[in-house]
C-alpha atoms as a PDB file:
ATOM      1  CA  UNK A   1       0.000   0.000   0.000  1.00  0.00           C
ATOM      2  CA  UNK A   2       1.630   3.469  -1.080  1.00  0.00           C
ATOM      3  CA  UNK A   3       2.492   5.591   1.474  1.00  0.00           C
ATOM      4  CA  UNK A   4       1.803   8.906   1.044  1.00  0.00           C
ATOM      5  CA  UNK A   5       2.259  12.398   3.896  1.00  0.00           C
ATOM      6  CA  UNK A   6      -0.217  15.025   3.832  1.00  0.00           C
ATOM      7  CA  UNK A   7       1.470  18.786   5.085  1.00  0.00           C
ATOM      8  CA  UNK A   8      -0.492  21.868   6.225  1.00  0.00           C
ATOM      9  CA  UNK A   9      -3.910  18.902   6.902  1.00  0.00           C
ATOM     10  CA  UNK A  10      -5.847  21.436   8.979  1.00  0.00           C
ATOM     11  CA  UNK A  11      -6.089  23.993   6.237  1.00  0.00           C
ATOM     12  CA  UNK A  12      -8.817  23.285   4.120  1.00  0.00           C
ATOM     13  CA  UNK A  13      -7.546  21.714   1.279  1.00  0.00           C
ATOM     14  CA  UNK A  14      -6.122  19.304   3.662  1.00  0.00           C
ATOM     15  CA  UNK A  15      -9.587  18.369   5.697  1.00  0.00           C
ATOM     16  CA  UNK A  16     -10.564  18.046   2.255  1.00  0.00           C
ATOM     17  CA  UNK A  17      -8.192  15.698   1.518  1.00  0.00           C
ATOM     18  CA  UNK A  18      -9.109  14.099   4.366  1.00  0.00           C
ATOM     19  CA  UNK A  19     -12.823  13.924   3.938  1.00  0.00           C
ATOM     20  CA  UNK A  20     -12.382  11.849   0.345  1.00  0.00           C
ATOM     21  CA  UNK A  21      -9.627   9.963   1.223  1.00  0.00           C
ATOM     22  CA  UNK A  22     -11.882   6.737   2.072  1.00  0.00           C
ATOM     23  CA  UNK A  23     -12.534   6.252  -1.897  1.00  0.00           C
ATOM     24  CA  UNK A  24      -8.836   5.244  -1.896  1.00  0.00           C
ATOM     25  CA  UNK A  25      -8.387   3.378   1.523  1.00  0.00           C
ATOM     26  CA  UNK A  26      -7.787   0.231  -0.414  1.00  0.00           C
ATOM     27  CA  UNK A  27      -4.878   1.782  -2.269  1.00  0.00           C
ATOM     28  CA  UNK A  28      -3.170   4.944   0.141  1.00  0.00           C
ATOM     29  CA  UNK A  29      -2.417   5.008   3.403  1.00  0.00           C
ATOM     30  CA  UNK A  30      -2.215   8.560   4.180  1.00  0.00           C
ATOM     31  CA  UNK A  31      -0.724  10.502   6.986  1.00  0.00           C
ATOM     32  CA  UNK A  32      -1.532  13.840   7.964  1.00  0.00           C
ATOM     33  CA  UNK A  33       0.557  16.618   9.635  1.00  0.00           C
ATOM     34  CA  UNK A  34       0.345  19.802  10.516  1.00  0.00           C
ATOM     35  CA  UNK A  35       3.058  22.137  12.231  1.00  0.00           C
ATOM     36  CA  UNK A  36       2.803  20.939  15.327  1.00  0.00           C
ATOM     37  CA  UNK A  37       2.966  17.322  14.063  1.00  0.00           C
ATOM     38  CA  UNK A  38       5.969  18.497  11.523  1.00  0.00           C
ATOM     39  CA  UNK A  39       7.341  21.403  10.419  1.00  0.00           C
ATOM     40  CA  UNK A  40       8.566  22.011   6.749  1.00  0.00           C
ATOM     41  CA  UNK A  41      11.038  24.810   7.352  1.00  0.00           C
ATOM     42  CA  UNK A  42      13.000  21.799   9.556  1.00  0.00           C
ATOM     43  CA  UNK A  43      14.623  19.901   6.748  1.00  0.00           C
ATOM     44  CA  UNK A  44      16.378  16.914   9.292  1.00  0.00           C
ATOM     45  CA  UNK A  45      12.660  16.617  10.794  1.00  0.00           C
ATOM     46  CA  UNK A  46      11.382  15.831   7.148  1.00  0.00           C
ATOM     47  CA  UNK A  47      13.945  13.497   6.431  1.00  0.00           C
ATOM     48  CA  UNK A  48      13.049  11.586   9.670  1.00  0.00           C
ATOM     49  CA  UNK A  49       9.550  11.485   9.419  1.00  0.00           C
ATOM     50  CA  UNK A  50       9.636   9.975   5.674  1.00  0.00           C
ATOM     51  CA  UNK A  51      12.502   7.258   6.031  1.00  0.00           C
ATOM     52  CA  UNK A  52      10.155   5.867   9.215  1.00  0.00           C
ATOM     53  CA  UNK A  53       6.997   5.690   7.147  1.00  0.00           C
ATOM     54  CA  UNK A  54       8.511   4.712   4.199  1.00  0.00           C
ATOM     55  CA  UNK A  55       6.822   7.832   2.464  1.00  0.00           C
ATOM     56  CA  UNK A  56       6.699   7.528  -1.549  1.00  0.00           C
ATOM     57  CA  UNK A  57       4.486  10.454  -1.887  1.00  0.00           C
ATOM     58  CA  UNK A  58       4.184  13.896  -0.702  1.00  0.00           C
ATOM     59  CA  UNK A  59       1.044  16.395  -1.078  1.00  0.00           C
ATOM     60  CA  UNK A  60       1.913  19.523   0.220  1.00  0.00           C
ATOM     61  CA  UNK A  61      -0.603  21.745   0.924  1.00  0.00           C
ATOM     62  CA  UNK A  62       1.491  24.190   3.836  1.00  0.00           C
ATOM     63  CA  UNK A  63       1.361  27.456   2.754  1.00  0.00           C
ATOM     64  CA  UNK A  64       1.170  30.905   4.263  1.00  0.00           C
ATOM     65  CA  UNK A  65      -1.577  32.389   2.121  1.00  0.00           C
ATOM     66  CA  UNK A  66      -2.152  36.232   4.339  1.00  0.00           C
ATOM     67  CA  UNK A  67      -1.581  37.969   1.080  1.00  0.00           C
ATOM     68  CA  UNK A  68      -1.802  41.264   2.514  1.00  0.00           C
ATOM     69  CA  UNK A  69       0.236  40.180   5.835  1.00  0.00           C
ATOM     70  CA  UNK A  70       2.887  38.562   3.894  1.00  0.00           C
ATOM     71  CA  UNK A  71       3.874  42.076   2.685  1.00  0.00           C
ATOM     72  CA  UNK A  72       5.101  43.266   6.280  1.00  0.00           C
ATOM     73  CA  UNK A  73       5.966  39.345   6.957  1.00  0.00           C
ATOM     74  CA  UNK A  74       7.912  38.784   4.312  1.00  0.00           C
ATOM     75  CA  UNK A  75      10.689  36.315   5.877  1.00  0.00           C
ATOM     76  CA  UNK A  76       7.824  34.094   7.204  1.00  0.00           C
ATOM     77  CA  UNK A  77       6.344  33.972   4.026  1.00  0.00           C
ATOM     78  CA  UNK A  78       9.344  32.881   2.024  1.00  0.00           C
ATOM     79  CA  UNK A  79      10.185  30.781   4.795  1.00  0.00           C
ATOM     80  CA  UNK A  80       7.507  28.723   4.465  1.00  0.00           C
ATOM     81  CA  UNK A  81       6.757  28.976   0.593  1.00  0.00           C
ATOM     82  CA  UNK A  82       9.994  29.003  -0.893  1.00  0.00           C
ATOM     83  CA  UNK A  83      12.463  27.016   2.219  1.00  0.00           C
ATOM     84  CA  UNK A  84       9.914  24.633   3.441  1.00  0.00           C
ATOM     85  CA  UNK A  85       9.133  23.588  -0.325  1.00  0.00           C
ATOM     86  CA  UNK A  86      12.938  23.418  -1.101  1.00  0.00           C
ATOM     87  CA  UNK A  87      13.378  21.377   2.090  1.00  0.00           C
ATOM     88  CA  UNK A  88      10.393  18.616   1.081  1.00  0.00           C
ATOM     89  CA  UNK A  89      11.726  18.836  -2.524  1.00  0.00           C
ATOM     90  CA  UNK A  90      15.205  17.888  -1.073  1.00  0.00           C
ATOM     91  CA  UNK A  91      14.464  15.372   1.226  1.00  0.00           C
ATOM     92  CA  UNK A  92      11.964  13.782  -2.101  1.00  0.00           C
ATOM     93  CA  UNK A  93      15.291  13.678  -3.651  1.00  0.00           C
ATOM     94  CA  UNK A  94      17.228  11.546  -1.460  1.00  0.00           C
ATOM     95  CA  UNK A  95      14.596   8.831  -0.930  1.00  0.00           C
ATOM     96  CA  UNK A  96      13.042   8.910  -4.429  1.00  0.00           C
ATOM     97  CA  UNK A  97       9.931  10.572  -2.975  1.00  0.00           C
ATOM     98  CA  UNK A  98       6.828  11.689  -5.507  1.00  0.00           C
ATOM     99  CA  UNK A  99       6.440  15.772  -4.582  1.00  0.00           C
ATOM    100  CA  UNK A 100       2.907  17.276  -5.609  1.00  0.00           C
ATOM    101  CA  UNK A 101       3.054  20.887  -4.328  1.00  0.00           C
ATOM    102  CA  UNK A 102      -0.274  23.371  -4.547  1.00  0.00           C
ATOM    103  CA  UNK A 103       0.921  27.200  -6.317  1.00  0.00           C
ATOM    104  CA  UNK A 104      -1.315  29.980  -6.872  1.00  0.00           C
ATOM    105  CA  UNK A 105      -2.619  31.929 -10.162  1.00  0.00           C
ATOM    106  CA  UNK A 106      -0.695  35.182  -8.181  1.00  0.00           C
ATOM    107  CA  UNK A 107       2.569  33.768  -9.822  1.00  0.00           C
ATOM    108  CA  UNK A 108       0.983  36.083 -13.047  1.00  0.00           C
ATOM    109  CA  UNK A 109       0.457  39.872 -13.008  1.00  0.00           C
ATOM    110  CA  UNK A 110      -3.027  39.331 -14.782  1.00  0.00           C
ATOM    111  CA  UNK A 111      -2.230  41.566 -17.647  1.00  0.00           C
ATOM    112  CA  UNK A 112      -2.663  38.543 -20.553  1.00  0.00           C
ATOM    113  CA  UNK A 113      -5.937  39.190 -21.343  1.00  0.00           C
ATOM    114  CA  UNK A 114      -6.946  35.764 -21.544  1.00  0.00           C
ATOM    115  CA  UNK A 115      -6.691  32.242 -19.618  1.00  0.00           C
ATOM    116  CA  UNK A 116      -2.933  31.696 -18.553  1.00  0.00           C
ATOM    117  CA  UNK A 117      -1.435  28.472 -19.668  1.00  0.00           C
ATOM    118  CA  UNK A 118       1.489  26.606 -18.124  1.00  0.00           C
ATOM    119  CA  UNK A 119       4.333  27.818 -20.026  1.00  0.00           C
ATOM    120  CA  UNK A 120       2.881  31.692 -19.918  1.00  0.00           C
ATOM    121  CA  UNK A 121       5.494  34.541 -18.651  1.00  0.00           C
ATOM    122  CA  UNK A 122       5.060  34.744 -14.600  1.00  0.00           C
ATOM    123  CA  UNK A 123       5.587  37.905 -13.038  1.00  0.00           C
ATOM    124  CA  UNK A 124       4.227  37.615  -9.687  1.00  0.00           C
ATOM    125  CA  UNK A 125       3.222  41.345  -7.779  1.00  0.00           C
ATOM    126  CA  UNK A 126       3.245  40.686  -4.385  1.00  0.00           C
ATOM    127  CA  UNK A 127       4.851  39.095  -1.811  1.00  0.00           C
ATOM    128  CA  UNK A 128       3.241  36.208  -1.617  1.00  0.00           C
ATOM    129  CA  UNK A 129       2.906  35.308  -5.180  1.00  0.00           C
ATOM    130  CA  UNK A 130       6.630  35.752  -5.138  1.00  0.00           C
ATOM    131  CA  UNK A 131       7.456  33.400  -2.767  1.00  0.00           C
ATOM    132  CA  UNK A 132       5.066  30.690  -4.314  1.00  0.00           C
ATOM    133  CA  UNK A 133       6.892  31.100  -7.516  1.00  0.00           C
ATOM    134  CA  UNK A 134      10.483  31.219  -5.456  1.00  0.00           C
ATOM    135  CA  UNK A 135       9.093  27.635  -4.155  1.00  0.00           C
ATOM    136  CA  UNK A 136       8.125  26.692  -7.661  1.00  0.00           C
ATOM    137  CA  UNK A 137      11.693  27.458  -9.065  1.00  0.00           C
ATOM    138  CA  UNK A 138      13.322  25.534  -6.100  1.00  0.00           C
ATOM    139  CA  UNK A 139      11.512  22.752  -6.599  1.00  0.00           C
ATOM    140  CA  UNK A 140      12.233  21.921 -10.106  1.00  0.00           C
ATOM    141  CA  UNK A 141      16.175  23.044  -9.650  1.00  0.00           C
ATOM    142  CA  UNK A 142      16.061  19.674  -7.515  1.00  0.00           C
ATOM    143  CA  UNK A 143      15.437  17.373 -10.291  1.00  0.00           C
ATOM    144  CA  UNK A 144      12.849  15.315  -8.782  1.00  0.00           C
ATOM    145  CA  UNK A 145       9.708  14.255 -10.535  1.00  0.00           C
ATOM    146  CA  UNK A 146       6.732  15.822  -9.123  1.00  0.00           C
ATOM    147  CA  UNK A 147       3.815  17.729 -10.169  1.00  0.00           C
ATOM    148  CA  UNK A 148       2.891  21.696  -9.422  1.00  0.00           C
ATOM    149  CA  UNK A 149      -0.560  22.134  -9.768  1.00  0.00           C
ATOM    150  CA  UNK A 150      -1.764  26.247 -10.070  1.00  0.00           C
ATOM    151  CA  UNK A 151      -5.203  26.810  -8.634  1.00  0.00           C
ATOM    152  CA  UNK A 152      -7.208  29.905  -7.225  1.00  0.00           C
ATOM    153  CA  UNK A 153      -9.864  31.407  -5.460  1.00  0.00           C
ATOM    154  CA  UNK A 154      -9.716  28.347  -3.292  1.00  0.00           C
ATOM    155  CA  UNK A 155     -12.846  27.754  -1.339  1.00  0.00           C
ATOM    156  CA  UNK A 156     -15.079  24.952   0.899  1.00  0.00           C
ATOM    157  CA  UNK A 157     -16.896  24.262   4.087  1.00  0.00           C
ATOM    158  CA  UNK A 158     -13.860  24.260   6.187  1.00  0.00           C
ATOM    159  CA  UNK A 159     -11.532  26.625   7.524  1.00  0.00           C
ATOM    160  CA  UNK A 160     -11.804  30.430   6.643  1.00  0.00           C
ATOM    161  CA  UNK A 161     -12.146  31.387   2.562  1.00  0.00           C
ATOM    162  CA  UNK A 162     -14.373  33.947   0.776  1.00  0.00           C
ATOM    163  CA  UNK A 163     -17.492  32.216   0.531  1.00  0.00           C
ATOM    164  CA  UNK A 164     -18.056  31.825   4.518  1.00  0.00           C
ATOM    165  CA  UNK A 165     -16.572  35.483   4.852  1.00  0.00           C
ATOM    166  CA  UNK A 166     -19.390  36.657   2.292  1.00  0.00           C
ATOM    167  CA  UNK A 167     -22.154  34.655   4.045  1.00  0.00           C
ATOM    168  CA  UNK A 168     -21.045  35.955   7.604  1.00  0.00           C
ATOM    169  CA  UNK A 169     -20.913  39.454   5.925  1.00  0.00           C
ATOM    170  CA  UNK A 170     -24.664  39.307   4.055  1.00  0.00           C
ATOM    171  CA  UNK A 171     -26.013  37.936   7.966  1.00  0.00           C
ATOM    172  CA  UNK A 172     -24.785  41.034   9.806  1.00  0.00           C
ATOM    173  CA  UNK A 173     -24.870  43.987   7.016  1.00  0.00           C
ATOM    174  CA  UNK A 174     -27.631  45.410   4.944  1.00  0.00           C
ATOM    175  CA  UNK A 175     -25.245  45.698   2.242  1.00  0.00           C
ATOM    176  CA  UNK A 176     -21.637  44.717   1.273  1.00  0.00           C
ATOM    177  CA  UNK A 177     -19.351  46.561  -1.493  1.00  0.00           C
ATOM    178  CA  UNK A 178     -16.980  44.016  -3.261  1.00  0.00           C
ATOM    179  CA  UNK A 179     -14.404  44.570  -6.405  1.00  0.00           C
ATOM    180  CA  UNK A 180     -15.740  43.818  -9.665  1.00  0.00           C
ATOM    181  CA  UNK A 181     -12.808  44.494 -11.738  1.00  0.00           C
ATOM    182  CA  UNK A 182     -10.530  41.757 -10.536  1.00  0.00           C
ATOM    183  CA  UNK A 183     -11.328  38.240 -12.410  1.00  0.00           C
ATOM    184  CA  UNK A 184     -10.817  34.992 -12.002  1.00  0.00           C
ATOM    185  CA  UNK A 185     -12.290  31.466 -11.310  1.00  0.00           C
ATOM    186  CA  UNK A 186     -13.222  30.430  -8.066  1.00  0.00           C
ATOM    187  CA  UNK A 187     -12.012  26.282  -6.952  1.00  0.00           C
ATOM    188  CA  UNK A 188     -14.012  23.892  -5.021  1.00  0.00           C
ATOM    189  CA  UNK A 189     -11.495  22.440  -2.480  1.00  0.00           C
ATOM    190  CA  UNK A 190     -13.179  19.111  -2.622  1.00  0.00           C
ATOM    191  CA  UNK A 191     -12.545  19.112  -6.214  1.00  0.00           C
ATOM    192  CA  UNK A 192      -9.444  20.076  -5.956  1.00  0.00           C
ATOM    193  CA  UNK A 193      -8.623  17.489  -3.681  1.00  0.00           C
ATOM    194  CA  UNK A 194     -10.236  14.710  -5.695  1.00  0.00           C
ATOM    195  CA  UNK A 195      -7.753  15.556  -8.653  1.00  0.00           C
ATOM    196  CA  UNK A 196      -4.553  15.531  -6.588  1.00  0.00           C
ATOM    197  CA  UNK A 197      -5.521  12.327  -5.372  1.00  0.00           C
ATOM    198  CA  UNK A 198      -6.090  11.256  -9.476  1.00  0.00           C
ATOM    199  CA  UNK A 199      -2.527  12.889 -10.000  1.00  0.00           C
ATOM    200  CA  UNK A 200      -1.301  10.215  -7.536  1.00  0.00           C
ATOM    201  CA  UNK A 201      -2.551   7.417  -9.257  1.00  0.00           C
ATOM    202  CA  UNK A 202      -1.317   8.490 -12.837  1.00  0.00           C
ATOM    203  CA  UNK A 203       2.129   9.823 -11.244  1.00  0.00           C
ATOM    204  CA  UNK A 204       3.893   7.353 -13.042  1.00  0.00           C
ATOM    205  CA  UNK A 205       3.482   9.175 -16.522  1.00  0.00           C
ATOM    206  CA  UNK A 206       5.377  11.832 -14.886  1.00  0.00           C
ATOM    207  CA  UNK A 207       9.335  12.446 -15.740  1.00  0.00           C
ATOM    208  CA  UNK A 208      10.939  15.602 -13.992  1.00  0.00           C
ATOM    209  CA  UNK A 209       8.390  18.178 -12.683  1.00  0.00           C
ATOM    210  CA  UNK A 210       5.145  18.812 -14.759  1.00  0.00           C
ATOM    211  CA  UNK A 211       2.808  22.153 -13.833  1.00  0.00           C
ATOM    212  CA  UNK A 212      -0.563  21.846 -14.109  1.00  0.00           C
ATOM    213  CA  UNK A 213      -3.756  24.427 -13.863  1.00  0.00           C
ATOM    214  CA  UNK A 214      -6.765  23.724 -11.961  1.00  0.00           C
ATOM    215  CA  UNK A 215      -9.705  25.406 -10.974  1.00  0.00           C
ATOM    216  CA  UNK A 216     -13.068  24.648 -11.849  1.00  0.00           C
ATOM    217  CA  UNK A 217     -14.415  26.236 -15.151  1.00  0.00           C
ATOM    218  CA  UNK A 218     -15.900  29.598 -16.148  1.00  0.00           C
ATOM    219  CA  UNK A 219     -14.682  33.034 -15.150  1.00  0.00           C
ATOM    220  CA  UNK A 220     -16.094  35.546 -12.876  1.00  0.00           C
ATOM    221  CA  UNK A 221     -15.157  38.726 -10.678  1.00  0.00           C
ATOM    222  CA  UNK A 222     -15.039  38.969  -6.782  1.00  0.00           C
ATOM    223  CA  UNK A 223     -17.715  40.852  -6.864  1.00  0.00           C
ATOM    224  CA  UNK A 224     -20.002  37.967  -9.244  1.00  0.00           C
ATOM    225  CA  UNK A 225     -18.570  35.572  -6.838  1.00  0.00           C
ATOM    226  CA  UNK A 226     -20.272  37.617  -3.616  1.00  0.00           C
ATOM    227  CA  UNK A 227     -23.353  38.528  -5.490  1.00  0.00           C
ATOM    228  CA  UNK A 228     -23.917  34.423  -6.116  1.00  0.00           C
ATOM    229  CA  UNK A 229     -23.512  33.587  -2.536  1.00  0.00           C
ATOM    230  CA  UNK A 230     -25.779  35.821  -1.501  1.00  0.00           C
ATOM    231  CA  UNK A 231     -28.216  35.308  -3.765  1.00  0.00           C
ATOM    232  CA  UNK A 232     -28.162  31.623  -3.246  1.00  0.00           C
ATOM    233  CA  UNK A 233     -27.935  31.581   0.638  1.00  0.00           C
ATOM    234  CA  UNK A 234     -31.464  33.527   0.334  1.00  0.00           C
ATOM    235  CA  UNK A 235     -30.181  36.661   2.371  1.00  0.00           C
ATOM    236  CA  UNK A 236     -31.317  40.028   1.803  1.00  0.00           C
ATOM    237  CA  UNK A 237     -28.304  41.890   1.684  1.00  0.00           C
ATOM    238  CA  UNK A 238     -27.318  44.223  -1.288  1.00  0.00           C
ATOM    239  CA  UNK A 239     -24.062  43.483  -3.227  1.00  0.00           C
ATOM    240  CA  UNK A 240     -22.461  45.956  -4.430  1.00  0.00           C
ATOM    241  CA  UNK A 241     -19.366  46.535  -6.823  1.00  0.00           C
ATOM    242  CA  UNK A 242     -16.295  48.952  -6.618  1.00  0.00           C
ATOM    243  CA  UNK A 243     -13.277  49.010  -8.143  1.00  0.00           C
ATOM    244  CA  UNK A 244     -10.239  47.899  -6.882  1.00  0.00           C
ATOM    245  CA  UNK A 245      -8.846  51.685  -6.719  1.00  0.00           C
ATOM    246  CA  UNK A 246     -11.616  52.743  -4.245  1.00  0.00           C
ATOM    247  CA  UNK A 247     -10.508  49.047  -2.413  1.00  0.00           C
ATOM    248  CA  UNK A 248      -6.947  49.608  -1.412  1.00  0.00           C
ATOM    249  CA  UNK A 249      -4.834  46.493  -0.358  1.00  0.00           C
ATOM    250  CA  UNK A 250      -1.433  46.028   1.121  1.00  0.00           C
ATOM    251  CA  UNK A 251      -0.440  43.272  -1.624  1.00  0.00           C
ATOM    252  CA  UNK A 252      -1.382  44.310  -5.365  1.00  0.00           C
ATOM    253  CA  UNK A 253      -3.538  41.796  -6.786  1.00  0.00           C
ATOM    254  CA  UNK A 254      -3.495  40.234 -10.630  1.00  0.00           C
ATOM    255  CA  UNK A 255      -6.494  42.049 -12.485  1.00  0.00           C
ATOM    256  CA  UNK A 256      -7.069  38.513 -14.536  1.00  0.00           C
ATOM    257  CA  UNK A 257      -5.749  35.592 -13.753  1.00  0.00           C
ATOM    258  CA  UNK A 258      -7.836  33.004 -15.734  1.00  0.00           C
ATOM    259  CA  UNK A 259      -5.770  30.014 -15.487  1.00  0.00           C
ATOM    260  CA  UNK A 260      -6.838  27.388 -18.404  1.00  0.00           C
ATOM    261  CA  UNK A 261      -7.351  23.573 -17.454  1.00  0.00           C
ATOM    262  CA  UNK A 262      -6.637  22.438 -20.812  1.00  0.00           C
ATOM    263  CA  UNK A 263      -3.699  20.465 -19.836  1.00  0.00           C
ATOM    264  CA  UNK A 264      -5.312  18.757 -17.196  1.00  0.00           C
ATOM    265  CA  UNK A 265      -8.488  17.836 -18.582  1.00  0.00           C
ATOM    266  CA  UNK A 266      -6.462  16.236 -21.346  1.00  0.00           C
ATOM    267  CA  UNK A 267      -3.793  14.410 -18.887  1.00  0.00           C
ATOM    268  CA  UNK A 268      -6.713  12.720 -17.090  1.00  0.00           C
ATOM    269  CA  UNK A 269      -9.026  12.848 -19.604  1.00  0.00           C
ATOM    270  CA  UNK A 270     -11.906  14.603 -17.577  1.00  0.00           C
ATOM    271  CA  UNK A 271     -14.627  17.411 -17.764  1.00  0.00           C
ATOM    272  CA  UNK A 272     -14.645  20.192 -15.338  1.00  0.00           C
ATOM    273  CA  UNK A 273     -17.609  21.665 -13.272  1.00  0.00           C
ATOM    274  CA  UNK A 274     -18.412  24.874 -13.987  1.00  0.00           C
ATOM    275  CA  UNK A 275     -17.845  27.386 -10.439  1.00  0.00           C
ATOM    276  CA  UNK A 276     -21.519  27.915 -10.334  1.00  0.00           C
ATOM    277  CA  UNK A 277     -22.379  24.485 -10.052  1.00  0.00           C
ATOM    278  CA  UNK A 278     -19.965  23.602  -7.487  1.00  0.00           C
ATOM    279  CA  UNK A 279     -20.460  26.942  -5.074  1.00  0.00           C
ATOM    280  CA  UNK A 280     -24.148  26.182  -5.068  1.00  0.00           C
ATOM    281  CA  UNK A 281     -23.557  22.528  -3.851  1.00  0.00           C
ATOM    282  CA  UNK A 282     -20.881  23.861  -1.331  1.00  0.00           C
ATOM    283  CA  UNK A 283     -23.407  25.943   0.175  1.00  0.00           C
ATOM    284  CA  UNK A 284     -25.860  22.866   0.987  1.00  0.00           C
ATOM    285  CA  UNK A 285     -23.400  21.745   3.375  1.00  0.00           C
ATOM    286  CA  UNK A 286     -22.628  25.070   5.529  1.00  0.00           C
ATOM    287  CA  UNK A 287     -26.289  26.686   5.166  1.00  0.00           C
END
């Protein structure tokens, strides 16, 4: 039975992770950590932790994602995004370990005009989307094979995200004001953890490190993404749009960052749900 480790499992892509898992319980055995279980910025505790399990795949899904924080915490940041992933990507090295590490659509400046692909010109414009591509790049100077898969607007019914901050919001305001010219395509995290677990399975078609974009299909703004929340949890509450200049953040954000799946749905031969679809069915579970 493969033995794979599971980093950062109390975010939410993690519990996710964790709540599908039992579709492959014949197949995985999977162990989850956290910090406090183990800590990617210590390489030698890594190291340790893999040679006892016999590890043979890694998912990591440890991040620091406070986009505006990371801008005053910057060593933090890039000591968790670009060391800790050098560190796992190292340690995958020595034992022959399969690395799939979660990136972010904030690796572009959103200036294309049009769904990113893989290969597309990065040029991240904040802190944090500088230290995910920083990981990125030290992952695949390693020479391990191992997958980066590019996703956004993550969301689910765990942990904090947008869509419970939105549904808090619309229960305690009469109205909320949200950017509408910032686009992009929000992810189910269930989904998103369903196809890592695929990339596991097919990981054996993989030679060197292969990036990958997921999120789940269409394309939308912050503010279409509020305004279907609402609208759908049945509150009352008036959405409203601004621009991001009358919205003024810490970190700058891309202005599009449409990533296209194209890749992916071809590697494992699959359709994508559309973001509508998959929001509404997410909010059955926390309304």
């Amino acid at each position: 039975m493969e033995q794979i480790l599971v980093t950062g499992s109390e975010g939410q892509l993690g519990r996710c992770i964790h709540e599908i898992s039992d579709m492959y319980h014949d197949r995985f055995q999977i162990h989850y950590t956290d910090i406090k279980e183990l800590d990617i910025t210590n390489p030698e505790a890594i190291g340790e932790y893999c040679k006892k399990r016999e590890i043979s795949t890694i998912i990591n899904t440890a991040a620091y994602t406070a986009v505006d924080l990371a801008e005053e915490q910057m060593d933090i940041c890039y000591m968790i995004n670009r060391d800790g992933v050098s560190h796992l990507s190292n340690v995958a090295k020595e034992n022959g370990i399969f690395l799939i590490h979660i990136s972010t659509d904030y690796v572009f400046d959103g200036q294309f005009g049009g769904a990113y692909i893989e290969t597309d010109q990065t040029n991240p414009l904040s802190v944090y989307g500088k230290s995910k591509l920083a990981g990125e790049d030290k992952m695949k100077e390693t020479g391990i094979d191992g997958i980066i898969i590019r996703t956004s607007w993550l969301y689910s019914h765990y942990g904090k995200n947008f869509l419970k901050t939105i549904l808090r919001l619309s229960q305690e305001r009469r109205r909320i004001q949200v950017v509408s010219d910032q686009y992009g395509t929000p992810t189910n995290g269930i989904d998103l953890a369903k196809i890592i677990l695929m990339m596991v399975e097919e990981k054996h078609r993989i030679s060197g490190v292969e990036t990958f974009h997921y999120t789940n299909s269409g394309k939308c703004s912050w503010y279409d993404f509020a305004r279907l929340i609402v609208e759908r949890s049945g509150s009352k509450c008036q959405v409203e749009p601004i621009e991001t200049a009358s919205y003024p953040t810490k970190a700058r954000r891309p202005q599009d960052s449409e990533l296209s799946k194209e890749k992916l749905k071809h590697f494992l031969g699959i359709e994508i749900s559309s973001w509508e679809e998959r929001v509404e069915s997410t909010l059955q579970k926390v309304l």
